[in-house]
N, C-alpha and C. Protein backbone atom coordinates (compact mmCIF):
# COMPACT_ATOMS: atom_id res chain seq x y z
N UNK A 1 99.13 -126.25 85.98
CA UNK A 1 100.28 -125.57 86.55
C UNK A 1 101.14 -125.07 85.39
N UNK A 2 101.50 -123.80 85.31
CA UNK A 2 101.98 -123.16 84.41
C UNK A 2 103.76 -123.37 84.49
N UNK A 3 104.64 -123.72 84.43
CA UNK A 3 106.28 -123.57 84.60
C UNK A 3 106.83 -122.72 83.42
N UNK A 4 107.65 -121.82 83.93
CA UNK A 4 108.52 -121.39 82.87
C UNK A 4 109.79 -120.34 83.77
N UNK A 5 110.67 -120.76 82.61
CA UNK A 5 112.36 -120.25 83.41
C UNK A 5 111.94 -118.91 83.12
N UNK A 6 111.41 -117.92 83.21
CA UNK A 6 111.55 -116.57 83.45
C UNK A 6 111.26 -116.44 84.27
N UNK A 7 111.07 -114.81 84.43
CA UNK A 7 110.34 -114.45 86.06
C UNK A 7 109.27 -113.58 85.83
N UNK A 8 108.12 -113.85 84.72
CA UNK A 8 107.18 -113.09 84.80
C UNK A 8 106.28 -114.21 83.87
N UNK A 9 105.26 -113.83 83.50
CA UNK A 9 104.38 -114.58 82.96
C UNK A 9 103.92 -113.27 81.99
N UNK A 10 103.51 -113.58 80.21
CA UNK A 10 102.89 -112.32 80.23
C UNK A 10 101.43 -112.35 80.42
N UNK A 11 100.85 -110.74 80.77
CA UNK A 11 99.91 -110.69 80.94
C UNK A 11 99.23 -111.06 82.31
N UNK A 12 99.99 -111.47 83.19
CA UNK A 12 99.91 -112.09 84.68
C UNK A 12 100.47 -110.89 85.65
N UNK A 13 99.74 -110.49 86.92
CA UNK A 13 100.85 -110.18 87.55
C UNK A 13 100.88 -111.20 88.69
N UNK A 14 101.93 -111.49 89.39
CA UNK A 14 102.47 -113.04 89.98
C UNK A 14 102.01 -112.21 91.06
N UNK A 15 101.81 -112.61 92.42
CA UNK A 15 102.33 -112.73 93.99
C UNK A 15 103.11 -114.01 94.44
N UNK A 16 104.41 -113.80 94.67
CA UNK A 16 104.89 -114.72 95.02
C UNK A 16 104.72 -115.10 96.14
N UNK A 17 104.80 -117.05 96.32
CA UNK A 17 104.55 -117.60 97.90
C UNK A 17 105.95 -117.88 98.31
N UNK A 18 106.79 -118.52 97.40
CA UNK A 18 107.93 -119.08 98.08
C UNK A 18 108.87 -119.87 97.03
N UNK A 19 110.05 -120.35 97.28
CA UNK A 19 110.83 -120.76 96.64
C UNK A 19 110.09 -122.55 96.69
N UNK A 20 110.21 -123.24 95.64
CA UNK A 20 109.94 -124.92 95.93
C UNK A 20 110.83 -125.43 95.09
N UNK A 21 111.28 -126.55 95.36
CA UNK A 21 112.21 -127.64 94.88
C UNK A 21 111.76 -128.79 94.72
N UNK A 22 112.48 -129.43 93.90
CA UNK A 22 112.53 -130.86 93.91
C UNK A 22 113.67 -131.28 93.45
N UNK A 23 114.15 -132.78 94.02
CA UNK A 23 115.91 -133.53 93.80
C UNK A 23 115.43 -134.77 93.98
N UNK A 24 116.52 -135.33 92.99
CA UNK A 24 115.98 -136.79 92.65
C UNK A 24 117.76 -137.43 92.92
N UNK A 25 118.05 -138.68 93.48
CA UNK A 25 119.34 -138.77 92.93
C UNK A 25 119.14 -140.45 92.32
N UNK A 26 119.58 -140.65 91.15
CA UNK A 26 119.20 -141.70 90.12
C UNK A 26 120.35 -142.23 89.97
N UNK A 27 120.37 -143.32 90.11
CA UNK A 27 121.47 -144.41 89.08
C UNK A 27 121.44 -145.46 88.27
N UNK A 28 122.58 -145.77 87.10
CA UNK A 28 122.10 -146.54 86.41
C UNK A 28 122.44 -148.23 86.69
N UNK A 29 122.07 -148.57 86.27
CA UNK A 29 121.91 -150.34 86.52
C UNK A 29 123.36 -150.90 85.53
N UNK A 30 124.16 -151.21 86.66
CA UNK A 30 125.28 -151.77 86.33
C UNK A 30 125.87 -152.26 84.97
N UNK A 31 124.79 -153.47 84.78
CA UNK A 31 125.13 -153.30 83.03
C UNK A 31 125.11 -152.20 81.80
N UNK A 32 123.90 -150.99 82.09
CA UNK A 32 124.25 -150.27 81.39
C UNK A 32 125.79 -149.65 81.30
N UNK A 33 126.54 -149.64 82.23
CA UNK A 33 127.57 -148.66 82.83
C UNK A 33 128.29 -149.51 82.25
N UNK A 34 128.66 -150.88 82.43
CA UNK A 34 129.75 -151.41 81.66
C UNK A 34 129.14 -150.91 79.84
N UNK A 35 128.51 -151.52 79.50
CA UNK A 35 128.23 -150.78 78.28
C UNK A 35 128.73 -149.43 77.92
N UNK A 36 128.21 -148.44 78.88
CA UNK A 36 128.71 -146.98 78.69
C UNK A 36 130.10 -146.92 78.89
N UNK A 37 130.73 -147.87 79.46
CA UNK A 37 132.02 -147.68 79.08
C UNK A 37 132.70 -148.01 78.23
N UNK A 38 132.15 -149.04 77.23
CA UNK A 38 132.88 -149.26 76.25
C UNK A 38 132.56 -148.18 75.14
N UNK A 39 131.59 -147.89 75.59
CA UNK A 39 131.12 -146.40 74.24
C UNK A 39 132.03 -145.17 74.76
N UNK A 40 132.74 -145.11 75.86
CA UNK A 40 133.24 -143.55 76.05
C UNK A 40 134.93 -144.19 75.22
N UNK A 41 135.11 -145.52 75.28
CA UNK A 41 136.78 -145.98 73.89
C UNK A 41 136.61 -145.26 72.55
N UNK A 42 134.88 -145.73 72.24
CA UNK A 42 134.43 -145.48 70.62
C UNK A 42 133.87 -144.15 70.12
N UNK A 43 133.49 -143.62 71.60
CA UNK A 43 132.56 -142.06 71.51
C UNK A 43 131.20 -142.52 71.17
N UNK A 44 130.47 -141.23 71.32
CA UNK A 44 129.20 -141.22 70.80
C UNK A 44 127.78 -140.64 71.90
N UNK A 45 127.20 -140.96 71.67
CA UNK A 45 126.05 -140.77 72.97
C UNK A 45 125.95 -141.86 73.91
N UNK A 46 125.68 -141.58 74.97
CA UNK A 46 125.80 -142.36 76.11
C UNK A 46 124.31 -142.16 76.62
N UNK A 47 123.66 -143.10 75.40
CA UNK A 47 121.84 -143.39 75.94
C UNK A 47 121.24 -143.47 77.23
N UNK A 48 122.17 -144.77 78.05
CA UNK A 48 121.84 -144.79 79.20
C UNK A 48 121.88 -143.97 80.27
N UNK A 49 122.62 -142.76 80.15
CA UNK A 49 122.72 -142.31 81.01
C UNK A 49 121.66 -140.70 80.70
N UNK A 50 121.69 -140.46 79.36
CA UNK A 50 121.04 -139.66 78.75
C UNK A 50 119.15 -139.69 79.13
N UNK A 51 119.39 -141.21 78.90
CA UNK A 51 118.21 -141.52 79.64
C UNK A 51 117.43 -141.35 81.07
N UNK A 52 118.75 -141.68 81.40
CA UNK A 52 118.77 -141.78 83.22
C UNK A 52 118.81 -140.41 84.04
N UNK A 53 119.20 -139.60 82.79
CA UNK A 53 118.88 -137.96 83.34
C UNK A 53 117.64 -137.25 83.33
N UNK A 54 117.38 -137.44 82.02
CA UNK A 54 115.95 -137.68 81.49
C UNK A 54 115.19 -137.54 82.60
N UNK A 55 114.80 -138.73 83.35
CA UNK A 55 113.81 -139.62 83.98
C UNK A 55 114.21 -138.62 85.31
N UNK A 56 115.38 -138.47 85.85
CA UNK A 56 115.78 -138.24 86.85
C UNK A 56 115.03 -136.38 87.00
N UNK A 57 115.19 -135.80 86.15
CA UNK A 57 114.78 -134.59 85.50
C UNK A 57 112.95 -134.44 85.42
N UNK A 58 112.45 -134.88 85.31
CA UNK A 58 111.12 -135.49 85.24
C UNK A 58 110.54 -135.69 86.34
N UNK A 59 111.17 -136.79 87.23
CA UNK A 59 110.84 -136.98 88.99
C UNK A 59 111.33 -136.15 89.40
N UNK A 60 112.32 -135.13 89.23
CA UNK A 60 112.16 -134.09 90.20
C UNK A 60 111.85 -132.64 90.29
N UNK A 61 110.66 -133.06 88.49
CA UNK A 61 109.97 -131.41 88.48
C UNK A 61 108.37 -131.93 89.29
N UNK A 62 108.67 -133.01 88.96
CA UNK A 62 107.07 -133.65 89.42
C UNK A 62 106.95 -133.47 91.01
N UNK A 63 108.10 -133.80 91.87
CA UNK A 63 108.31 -133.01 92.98
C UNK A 63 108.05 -131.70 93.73
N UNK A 64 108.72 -131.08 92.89
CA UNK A 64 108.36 -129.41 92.86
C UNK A 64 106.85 -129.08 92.32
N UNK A 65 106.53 -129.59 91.29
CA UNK A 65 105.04 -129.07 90.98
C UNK A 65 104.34 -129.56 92.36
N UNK A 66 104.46 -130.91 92.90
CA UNK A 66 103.81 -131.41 94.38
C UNK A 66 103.54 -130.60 95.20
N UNK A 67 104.78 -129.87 95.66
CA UNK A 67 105.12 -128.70 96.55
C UNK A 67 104.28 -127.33 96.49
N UNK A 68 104.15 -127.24 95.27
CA UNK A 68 103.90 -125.83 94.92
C UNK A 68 102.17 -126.31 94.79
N UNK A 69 101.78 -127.27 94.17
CA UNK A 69 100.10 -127.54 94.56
C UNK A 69 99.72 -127.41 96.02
N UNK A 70 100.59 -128.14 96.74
CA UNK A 70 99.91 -127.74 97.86
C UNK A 70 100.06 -126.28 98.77
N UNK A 71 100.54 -125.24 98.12
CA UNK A 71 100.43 -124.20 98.41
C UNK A 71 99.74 -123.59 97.72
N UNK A 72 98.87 -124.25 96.64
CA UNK A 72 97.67 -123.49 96.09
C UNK A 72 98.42 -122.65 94.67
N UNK A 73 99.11 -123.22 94.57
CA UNK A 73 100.01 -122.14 93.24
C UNK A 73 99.42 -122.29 92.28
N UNK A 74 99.90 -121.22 91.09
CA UNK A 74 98.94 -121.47 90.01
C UNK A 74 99.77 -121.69 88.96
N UNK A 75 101.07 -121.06 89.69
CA UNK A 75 102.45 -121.20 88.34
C UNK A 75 103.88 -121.37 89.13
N UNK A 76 104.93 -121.74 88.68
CA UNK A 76 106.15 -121.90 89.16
C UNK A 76 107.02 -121.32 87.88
N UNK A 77 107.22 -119.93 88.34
CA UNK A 77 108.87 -119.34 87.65
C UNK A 77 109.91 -119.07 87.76
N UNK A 78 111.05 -119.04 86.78
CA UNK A 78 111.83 -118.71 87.74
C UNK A 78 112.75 -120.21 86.97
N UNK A 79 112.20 -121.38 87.05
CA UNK A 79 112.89 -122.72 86.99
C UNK A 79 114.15 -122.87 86.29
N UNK A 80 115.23 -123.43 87.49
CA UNK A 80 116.39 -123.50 87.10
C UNK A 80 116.78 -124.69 87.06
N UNK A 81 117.25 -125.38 86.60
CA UNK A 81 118.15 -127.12 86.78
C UNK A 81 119.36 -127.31 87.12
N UNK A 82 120.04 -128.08 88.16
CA UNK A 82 121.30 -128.53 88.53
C UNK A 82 121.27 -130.18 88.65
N UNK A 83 122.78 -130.35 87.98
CA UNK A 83 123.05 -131.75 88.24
C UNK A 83 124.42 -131.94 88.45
N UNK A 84 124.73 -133.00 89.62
CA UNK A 84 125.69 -133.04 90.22
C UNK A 84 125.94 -134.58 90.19
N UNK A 85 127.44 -135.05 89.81
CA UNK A 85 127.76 -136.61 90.15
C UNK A 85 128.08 -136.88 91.56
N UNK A 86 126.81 -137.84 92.36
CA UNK A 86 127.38 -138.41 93.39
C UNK A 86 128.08 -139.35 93.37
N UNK A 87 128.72 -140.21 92.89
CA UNK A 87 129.38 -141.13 92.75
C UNK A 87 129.48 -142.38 90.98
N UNK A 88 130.49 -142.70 90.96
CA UNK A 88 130.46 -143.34 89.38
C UNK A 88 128.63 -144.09 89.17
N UNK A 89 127.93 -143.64 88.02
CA UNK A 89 126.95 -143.93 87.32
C UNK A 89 126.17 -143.19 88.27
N UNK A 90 126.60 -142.78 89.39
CA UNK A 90 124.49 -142.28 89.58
C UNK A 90 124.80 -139.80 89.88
N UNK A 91 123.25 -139.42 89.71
CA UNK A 91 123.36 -138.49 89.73
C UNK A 91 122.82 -137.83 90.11
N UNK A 92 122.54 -136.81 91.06
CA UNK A 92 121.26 -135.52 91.36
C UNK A 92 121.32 -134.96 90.41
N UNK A 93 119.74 -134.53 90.58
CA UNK A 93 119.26 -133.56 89.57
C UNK A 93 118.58 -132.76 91.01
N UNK A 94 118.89 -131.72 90.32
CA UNK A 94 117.65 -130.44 91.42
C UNK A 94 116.88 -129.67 90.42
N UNK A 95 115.91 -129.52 91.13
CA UNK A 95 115.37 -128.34 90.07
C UNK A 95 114.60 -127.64 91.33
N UNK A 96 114.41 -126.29 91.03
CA UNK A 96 113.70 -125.15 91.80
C UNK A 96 113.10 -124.02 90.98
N UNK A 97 112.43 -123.63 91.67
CA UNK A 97 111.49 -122.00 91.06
C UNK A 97 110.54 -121.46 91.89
N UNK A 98 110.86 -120.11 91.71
CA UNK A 98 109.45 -119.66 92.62
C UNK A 98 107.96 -120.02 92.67
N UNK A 99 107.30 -120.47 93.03
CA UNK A 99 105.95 -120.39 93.26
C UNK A 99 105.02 -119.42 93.37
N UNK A 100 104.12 -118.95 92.47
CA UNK A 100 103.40 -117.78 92.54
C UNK A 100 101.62 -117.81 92.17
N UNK A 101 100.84 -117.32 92.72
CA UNK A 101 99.58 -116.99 92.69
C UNK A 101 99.14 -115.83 91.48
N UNK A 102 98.07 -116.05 90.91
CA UNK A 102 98.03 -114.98 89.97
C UNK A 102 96.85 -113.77 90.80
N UNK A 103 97.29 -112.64 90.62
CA UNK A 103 96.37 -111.60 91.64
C UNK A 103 95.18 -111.09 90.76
């Protein structure tokens, strides 16, 4: 499966099937969070959560590639990322892109 944030492939011409997604919403494990809070007094990177996006980012391209296999796709372009705080320590991630067949 081919992914990439543009909207063409070179050398391809696409037929598109459809828009596919995937959303994950992740949180981190309590102790990290007290931790991460004592690092936002001192600054710096905030691993755990860096992490926790990471992962979160990951399960929900693996999603979308799911989607788009079973429509027989051969590539997904187009791919955009959103992340949103649902509540203290945890987070959605979305990700989407078209799905396309090569003709």
């Amino acid at each position: 499966m081919i992914l990439v944030n543009t909207d063409y492939i070179t050398g391809k011409e696409l037929e598109t099937i459809k828009v596919v997604k995937g959303s994950v919403i992740q949180a981190k494990h309590l102790g990290k969070d007290i931790s991460a809070l004592f690092k936002t007094i001192v600054g710096g990177e905030l691993k755990g959560y860096s992490d926790m996006i990471n992962e979160a980012r990951a399960k929900a391209t693996k999603i979308m590639v799911g989607e788009a296999e079973k429509l027989e796709a051969d590539a997904i372009v187009n791919i955009r990322y959103a992340s949103s705080t649902v509540m203290q320590g945890a987070a959605e991630v979305l990700v989407y892109g078209t799905a396309v067949k090569f003709k």
